[in-house]
N, C-alpha and C. Protein backbone atom coordinates (compact mmCIF):
# COMPACT_ATOMS: atom_id res chain seq x y z
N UNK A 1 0.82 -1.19 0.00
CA UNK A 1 0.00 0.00 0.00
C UNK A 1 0.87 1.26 0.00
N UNK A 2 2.00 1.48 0.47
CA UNK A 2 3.11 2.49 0.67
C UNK A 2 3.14 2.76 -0.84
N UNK A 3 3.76 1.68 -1.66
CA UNK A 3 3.95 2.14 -3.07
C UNK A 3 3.06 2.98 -3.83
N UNK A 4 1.58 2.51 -3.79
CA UNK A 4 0.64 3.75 -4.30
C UNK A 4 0.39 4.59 -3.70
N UNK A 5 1.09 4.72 -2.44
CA UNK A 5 0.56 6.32 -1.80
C UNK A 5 2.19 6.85 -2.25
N UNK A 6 3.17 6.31 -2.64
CA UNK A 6 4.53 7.24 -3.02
C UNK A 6 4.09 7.36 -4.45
N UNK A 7 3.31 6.61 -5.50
CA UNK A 7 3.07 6.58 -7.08
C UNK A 7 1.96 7.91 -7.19
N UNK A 8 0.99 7.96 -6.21
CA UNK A 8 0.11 8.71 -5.73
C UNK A 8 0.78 10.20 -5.64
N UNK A 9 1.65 10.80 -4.89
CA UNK A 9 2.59 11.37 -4.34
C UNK A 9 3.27 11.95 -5.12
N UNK A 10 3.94 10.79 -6.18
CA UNK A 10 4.68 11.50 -7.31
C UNK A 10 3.99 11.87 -8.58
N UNK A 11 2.54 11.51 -8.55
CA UNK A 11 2.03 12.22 -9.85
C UNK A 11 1.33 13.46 -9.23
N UNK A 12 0.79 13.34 -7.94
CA UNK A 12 0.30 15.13 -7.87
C UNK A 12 1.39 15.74 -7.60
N UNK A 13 2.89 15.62 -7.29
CA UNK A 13 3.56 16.38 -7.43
C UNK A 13 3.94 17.06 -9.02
N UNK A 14 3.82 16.15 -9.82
CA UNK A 14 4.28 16.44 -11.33
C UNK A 14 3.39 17.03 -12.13
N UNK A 15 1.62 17.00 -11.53
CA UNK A 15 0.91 17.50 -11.61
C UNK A 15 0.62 19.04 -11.14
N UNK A 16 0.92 19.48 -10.22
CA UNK A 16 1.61 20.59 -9.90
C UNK A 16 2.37 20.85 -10.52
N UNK A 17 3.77 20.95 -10.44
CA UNK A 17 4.74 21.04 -11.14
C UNK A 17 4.42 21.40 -12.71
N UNK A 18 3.53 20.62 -13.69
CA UNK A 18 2.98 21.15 -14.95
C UNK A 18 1.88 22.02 -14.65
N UNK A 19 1.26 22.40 -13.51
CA UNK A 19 0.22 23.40 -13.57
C UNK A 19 0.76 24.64 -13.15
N UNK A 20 2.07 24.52 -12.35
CA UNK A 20 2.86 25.67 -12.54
C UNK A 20 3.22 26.37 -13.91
N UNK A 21 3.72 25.36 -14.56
CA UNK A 21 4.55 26.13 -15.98
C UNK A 21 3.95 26.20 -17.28
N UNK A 22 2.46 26.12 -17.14
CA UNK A 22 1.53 26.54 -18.18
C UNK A 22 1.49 28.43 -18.10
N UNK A 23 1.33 28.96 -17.29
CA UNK A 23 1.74 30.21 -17.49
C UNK A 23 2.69 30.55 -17.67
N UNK A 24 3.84 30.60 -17.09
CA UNK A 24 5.02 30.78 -17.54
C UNK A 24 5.22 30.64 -18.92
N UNK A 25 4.87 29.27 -19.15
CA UNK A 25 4.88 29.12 -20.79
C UNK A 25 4.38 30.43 -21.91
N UNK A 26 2.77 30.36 -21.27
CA UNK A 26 2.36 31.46 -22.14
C UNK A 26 2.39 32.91 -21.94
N UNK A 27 3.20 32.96 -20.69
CA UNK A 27 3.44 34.27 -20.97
C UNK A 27 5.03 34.46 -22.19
N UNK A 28 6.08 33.66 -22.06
CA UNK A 28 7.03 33.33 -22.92
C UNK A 28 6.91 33.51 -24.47
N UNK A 29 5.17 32.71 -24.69
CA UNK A 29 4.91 32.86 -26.32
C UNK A 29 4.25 34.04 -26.52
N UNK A 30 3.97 34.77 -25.59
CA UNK A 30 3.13 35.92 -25.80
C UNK A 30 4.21 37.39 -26.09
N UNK A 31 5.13 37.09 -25.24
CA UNK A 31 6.59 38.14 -25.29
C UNK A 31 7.44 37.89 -26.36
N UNK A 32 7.16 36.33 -27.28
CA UNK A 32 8.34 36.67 -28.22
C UNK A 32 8.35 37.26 -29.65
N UNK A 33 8.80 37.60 -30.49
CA UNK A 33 8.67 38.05 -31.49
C UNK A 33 8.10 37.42 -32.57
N UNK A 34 7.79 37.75 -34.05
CA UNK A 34 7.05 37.07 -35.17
C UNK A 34 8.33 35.93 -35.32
N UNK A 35 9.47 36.69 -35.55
CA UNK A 35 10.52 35.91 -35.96
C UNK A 35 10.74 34.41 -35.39
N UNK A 36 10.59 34.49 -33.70
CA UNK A 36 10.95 33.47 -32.79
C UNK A 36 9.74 32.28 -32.81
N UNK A 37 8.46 33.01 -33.08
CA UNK A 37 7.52 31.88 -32.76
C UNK A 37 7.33 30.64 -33.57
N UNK A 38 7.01 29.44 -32.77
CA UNK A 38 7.39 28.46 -33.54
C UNK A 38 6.32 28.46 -34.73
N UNK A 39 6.37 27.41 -35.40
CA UNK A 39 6.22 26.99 -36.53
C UNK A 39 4.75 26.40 -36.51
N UNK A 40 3.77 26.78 -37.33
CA UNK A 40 2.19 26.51 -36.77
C UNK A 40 2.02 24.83 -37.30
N UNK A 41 1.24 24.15 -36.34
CA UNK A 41 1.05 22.91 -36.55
C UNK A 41 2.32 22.06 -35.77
N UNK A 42 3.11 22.32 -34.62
CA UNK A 42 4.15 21.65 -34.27
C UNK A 42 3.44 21.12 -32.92
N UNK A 43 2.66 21.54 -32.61
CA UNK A 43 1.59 21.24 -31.43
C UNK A 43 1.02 19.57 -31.24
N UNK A 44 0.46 19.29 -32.72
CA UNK A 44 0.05 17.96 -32.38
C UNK A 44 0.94 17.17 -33.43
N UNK A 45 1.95 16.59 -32.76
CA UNK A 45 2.79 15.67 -33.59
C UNK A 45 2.53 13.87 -32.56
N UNK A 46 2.59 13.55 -34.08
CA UNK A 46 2.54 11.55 -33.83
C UNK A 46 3.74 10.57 -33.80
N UNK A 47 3.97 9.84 -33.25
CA UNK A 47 5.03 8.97 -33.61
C UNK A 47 4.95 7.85 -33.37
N UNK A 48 6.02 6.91 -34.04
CA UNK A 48 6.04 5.70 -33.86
C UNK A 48 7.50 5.39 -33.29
N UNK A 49 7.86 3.77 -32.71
CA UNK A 49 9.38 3.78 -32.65
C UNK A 49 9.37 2.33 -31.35
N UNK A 50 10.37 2.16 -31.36
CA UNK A 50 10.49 1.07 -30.60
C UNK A 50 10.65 0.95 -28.52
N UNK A 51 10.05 0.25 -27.87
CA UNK A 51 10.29 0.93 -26.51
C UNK A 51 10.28 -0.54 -25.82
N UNK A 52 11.05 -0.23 -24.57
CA UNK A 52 11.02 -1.62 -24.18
C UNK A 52 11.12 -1.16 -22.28
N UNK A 53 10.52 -2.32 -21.68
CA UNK A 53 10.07 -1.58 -20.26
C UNK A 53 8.79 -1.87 -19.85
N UNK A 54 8.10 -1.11 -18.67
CA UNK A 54 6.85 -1.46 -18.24
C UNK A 54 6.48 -2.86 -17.96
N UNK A 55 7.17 -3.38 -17.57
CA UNK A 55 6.68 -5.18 -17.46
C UNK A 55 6.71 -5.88 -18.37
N UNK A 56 7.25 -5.10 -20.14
CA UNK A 56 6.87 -5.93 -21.24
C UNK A 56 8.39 -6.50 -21.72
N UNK A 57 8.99 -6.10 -21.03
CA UNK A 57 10.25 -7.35 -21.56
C UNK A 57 10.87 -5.86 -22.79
N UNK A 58 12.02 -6.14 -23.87
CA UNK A 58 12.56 -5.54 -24.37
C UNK A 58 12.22 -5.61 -26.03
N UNK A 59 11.13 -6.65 -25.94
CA UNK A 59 10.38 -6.42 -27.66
C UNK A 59 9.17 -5.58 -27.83
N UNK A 60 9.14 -4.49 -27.92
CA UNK A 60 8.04 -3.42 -28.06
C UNK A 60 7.88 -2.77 -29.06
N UNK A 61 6.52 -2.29 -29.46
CA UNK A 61 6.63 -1.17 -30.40
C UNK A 61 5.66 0.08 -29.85
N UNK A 62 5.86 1.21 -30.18
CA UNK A 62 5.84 2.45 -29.73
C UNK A 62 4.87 3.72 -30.39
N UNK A 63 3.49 3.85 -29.77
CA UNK A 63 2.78 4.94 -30.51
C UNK A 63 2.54 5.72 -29.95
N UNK A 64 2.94 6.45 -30.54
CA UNK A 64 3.05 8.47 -29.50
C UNK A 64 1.84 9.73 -29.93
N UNK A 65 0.90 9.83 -29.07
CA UNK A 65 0.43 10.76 -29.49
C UNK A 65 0.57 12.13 -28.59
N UNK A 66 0.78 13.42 -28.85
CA UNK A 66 1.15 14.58 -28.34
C UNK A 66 0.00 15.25 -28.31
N UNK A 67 -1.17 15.33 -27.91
CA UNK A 67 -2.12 16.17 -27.49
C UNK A 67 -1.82 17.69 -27.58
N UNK A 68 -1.08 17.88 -26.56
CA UNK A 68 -0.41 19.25 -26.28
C UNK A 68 1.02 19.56 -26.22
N UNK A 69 1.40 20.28 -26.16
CA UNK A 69 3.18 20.25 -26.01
C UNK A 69 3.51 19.54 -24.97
N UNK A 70 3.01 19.53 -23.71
CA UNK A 70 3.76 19.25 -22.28
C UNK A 70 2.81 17.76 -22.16
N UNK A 71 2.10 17.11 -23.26
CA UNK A 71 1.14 16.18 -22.82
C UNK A 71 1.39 14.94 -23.48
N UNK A 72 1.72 13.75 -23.55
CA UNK A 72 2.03 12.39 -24.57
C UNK A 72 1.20 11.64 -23.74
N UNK A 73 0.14 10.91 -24.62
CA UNK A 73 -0.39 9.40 -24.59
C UNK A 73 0.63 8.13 -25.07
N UNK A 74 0.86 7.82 -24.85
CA UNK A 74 2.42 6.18 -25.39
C UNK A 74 1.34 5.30 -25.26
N UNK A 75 1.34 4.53 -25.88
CA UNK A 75 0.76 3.10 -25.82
C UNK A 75 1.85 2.53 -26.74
N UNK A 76 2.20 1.30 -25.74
CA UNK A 76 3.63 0.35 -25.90
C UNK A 76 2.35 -0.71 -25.95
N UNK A 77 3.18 -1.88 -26.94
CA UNK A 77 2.72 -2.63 -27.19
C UNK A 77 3.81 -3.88 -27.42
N UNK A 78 3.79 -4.95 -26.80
CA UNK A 78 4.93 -6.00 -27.48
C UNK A 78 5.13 -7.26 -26.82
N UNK A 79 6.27 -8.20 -26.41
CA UNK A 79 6.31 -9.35 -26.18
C UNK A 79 7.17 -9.44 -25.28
N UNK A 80 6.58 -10.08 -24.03
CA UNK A 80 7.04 -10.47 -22.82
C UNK A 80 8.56 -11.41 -22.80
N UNK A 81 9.26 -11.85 -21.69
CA UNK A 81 10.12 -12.62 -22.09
C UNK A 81 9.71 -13.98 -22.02
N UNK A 82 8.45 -14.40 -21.99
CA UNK A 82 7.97 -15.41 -22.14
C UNK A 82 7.08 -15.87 -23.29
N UNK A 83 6.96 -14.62 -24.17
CA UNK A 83 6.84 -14.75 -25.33
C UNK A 83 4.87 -14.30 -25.71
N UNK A 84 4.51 -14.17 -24.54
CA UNK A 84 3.15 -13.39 -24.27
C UNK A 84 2.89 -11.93 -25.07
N UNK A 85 1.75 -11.85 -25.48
CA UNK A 85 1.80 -10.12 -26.08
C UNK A 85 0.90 -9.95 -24.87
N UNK A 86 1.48 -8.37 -24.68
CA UNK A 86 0.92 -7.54 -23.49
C UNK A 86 1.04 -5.82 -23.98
N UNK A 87 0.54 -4.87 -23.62
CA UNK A 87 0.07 -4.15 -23.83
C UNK A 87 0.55 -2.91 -22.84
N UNK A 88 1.06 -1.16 -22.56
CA UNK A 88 0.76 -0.55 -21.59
C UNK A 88 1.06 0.68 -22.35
N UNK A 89 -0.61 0.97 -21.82
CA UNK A 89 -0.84 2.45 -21.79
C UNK A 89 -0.41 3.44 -21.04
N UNK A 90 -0.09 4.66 -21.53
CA UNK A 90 0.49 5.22 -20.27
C UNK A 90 0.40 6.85 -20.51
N UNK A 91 0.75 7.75 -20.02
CA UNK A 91 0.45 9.13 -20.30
C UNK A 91 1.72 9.73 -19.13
N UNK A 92 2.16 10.86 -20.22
CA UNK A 92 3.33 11.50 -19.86
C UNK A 92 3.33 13.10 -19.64
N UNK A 93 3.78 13.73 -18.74
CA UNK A 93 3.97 15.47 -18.91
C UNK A 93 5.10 15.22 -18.62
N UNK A 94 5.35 16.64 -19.58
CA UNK A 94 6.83 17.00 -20.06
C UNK A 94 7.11 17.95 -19.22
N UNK A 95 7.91 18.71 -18.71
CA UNK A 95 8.66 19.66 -17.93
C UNK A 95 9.13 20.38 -19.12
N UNK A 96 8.47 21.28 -20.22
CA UNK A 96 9.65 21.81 -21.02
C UNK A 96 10.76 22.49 -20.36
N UNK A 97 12.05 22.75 -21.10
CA UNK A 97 13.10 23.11 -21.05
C UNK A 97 13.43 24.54 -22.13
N UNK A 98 13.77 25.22 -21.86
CA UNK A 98 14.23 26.18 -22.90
C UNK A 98 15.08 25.81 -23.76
N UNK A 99 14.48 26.49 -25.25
CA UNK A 99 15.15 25.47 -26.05
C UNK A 99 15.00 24.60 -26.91
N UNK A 100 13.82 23.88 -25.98
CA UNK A 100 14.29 22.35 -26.17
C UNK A 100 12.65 22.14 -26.95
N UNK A 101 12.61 21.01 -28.01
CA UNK A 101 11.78 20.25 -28.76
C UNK A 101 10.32 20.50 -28.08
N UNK A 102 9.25 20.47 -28.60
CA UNK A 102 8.03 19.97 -28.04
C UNK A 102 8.18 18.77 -27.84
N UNK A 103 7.64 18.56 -26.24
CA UNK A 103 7.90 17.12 -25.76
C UNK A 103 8.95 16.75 -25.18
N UNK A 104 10.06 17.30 -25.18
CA UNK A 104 11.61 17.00 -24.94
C UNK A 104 11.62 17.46 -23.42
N UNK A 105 12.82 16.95 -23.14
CA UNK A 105 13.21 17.24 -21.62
C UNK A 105 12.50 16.22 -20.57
N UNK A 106 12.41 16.98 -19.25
CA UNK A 106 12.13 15.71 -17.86
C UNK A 106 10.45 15.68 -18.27
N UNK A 107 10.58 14.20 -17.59
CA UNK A 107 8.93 14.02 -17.35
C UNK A 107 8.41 13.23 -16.26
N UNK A 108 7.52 13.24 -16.08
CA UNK A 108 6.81 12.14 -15.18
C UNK A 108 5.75 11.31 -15.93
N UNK A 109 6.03 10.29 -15.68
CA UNK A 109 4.76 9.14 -16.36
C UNK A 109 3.83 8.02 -15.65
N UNK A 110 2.64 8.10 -15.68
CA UNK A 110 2.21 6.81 -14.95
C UNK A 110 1.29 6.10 -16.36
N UNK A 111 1.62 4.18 -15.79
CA UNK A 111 0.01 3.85 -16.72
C UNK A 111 0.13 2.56 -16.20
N UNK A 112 -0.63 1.71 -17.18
CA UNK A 112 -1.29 0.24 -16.56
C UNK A 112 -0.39 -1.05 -17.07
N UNK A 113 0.19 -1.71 -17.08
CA UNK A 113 1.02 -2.94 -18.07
C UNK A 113 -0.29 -4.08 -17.53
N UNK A 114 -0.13 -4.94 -19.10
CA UNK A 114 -2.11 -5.42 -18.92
C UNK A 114 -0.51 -6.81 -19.74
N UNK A 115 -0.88 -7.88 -19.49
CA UNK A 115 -0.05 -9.16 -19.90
C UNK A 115 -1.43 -10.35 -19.87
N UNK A 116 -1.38 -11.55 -20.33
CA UNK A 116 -2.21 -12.62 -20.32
C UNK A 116 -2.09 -13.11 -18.71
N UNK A 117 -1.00 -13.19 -17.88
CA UNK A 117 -0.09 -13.42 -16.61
C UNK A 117 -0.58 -12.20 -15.53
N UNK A 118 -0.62 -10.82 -15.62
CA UNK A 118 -0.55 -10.05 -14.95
C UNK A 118 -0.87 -8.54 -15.65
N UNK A 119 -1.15 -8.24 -13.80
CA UNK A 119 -1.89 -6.21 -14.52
C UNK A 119 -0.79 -5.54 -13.31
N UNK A 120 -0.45 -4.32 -13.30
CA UNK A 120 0.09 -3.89 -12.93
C UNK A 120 0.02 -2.30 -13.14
N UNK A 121 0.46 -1.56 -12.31
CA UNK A 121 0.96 0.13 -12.78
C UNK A 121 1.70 0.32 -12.19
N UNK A 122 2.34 1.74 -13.17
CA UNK A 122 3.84 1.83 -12.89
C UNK A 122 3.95 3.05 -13.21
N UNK A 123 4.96 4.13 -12.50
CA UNK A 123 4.94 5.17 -12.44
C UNK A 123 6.53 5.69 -12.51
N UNK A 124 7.09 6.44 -13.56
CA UNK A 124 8.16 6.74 -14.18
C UNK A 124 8.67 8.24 -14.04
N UNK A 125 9.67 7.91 -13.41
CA UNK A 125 10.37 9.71 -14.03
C UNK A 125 11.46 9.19 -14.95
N UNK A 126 12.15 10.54 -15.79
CA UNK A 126 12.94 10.32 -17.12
C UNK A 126 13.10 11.62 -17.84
N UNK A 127 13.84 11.23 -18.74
CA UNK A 127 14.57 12.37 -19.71
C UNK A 127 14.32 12.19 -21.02
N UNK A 128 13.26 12.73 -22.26
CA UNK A 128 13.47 12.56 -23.17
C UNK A 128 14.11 13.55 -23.86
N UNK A 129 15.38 13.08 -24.83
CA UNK A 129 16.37 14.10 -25.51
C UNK A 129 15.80 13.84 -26.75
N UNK A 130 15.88 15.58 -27.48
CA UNK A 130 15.34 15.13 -28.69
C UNK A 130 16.62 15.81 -29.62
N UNK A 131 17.48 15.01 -29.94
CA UNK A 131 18.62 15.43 -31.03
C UNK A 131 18.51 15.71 -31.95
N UNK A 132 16.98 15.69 -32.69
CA UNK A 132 16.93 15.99 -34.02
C UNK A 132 15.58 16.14 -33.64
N UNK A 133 14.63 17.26 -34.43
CA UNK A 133 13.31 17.85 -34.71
C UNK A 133 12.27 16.67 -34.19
N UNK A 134 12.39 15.65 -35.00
CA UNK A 134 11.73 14.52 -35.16
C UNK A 134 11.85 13.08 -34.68
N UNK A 135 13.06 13.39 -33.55
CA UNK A 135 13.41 12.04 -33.17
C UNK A 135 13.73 12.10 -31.73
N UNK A 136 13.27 11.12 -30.67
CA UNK A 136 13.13 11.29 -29.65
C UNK A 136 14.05 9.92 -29.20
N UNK A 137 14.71 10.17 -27.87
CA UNK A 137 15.41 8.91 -27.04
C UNK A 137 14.84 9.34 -25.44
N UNK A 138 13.87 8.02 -24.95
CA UNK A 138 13.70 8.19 -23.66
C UNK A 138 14.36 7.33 -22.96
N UNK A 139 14.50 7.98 -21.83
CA UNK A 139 15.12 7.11 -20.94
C UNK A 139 14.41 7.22 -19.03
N UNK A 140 13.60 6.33 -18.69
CA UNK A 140 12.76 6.83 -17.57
C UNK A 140 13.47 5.35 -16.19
N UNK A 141 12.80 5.38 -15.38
CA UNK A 141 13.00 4.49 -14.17
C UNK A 141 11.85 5.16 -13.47
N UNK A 142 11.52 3.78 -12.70
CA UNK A 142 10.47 4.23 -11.42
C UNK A 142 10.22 3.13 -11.05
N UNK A 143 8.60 2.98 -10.70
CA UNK A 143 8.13 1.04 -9.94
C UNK A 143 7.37 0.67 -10.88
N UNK A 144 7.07 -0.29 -10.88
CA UNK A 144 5.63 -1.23 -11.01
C UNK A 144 5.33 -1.89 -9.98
N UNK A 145 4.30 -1.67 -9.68
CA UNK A 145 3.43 -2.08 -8.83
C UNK A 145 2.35 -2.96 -9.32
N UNK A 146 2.18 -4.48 -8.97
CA UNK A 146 1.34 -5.68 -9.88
C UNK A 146 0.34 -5.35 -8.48
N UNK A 147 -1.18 -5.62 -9.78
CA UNK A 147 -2.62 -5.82 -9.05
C UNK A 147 -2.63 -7.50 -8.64
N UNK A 148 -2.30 -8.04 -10.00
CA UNK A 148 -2.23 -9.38 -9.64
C UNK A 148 -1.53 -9.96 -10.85
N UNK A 149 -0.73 -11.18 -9.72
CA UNK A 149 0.20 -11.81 -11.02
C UNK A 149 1.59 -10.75 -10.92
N UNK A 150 2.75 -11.55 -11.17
CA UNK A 150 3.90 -11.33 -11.56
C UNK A 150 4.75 -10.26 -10.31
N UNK A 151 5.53 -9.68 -10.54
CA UNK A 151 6.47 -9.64 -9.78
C UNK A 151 6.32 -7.80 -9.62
N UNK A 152 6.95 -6.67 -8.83
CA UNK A 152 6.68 -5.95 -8.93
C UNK A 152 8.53 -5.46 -8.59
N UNK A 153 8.66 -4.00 -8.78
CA UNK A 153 9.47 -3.47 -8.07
C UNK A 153 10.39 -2.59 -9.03
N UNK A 154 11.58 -2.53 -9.18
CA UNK A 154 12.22 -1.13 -9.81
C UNK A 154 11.87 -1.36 -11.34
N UNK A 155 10.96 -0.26 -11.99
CA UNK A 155 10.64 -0.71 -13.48
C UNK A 155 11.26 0.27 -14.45
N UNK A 156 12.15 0.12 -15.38
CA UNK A 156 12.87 0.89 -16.41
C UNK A 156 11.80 1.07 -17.85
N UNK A 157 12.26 2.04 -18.22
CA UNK A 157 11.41 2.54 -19.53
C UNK A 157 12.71 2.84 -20.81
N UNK A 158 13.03 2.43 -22.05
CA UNK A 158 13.31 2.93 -23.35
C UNK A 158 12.60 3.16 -23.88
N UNK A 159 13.20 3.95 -24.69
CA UNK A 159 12.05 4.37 -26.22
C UNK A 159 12.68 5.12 -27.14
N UNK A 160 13.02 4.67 -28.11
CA UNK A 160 13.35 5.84 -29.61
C UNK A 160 12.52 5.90 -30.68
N UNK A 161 12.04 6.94 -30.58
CA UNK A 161 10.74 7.41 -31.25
C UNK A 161 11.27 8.06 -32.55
N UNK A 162 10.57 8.01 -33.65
CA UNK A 162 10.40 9.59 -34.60
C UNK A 162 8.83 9.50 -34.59
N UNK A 163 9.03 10.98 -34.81
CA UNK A 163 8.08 11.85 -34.60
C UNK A 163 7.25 12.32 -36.15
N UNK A 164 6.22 12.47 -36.45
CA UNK A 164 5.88 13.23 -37.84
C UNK A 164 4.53 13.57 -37.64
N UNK A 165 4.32 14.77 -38.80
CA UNK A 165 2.75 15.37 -38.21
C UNK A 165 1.92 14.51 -38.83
């Protein structure tokens, strides 16, 4: 029970934390010039890419949707090390960074890992770097925590994404 009151804990903190820097934000796009502002339509970008983590073992594949700048839906999808397909949804805020990509920089993540064996949630902090416009490398850690079935405890997240509108 400790674990979901610390999983608990760390998403209204990150939840805060992004309800802080929505103003900030827009006061930022509101102060900058024609020249500086980004590029219209960079708001809702999609991706695909490979991710491995969440209870699903290291064969995954990776669909990214960006709602908002500071907002990603992931749904990972792939094959256990027992050779099971399993499934986890999950939803991410971004911490932007100056600078830095829509989407890019720290985040916090929670969601569900759903297996034929076991259900579970799991709750992630991490860094996604985006080295190029369109291409993303995450790298997260946190727990999983199993409802029932399978094993629980320090859970790692990859992912290298590209991105396209």
């Amino acid at each position: 029970m400790t674990h979901v009151k610390l999983l608990s804990s760390l998403l209204v903190a990150g939840t805060v934390v992004m309800a802080l820097q929505v103003p900030a934000s827009a006061q930022m796009r509101t102060s900058r010039s024609t020249a500086q502002a980004p590029a219209a339509g960079t708001g809702n970008m999609v991706g695909i890419g490979y991710k491995a983590g969440n209870g699903l073992g290291f064969t995954g594949l990776d669909l990214i949707v960006n709602p908002s700048p500071n907002m990603s839906l992931d749904l990972q999808a792939g094959l256990t090390p027992t050779g099971a397909f399993g499934v986890a949804p999950a939803i991410q805020f971004h911490m932007p960074m100056p600078g830095m990509a829509l989407a890019g920089g720290p985040y916090l993540g929670a969601g569900v890992s759903y297996t034929p064996t076991s259900t579970g949630v799991f709750g992630n902090v991490g860094y996604q770097l985006m080295p190029m416009p369109n291409v993303g490398l995450l790298l997260g850690v946190g727990y999983l925590q199993p409802l029932s079935g399978g094993a629980g405890g320090v859970n790692y997240e990859f992912g290298l994404r590209y991105f396209f509108m």
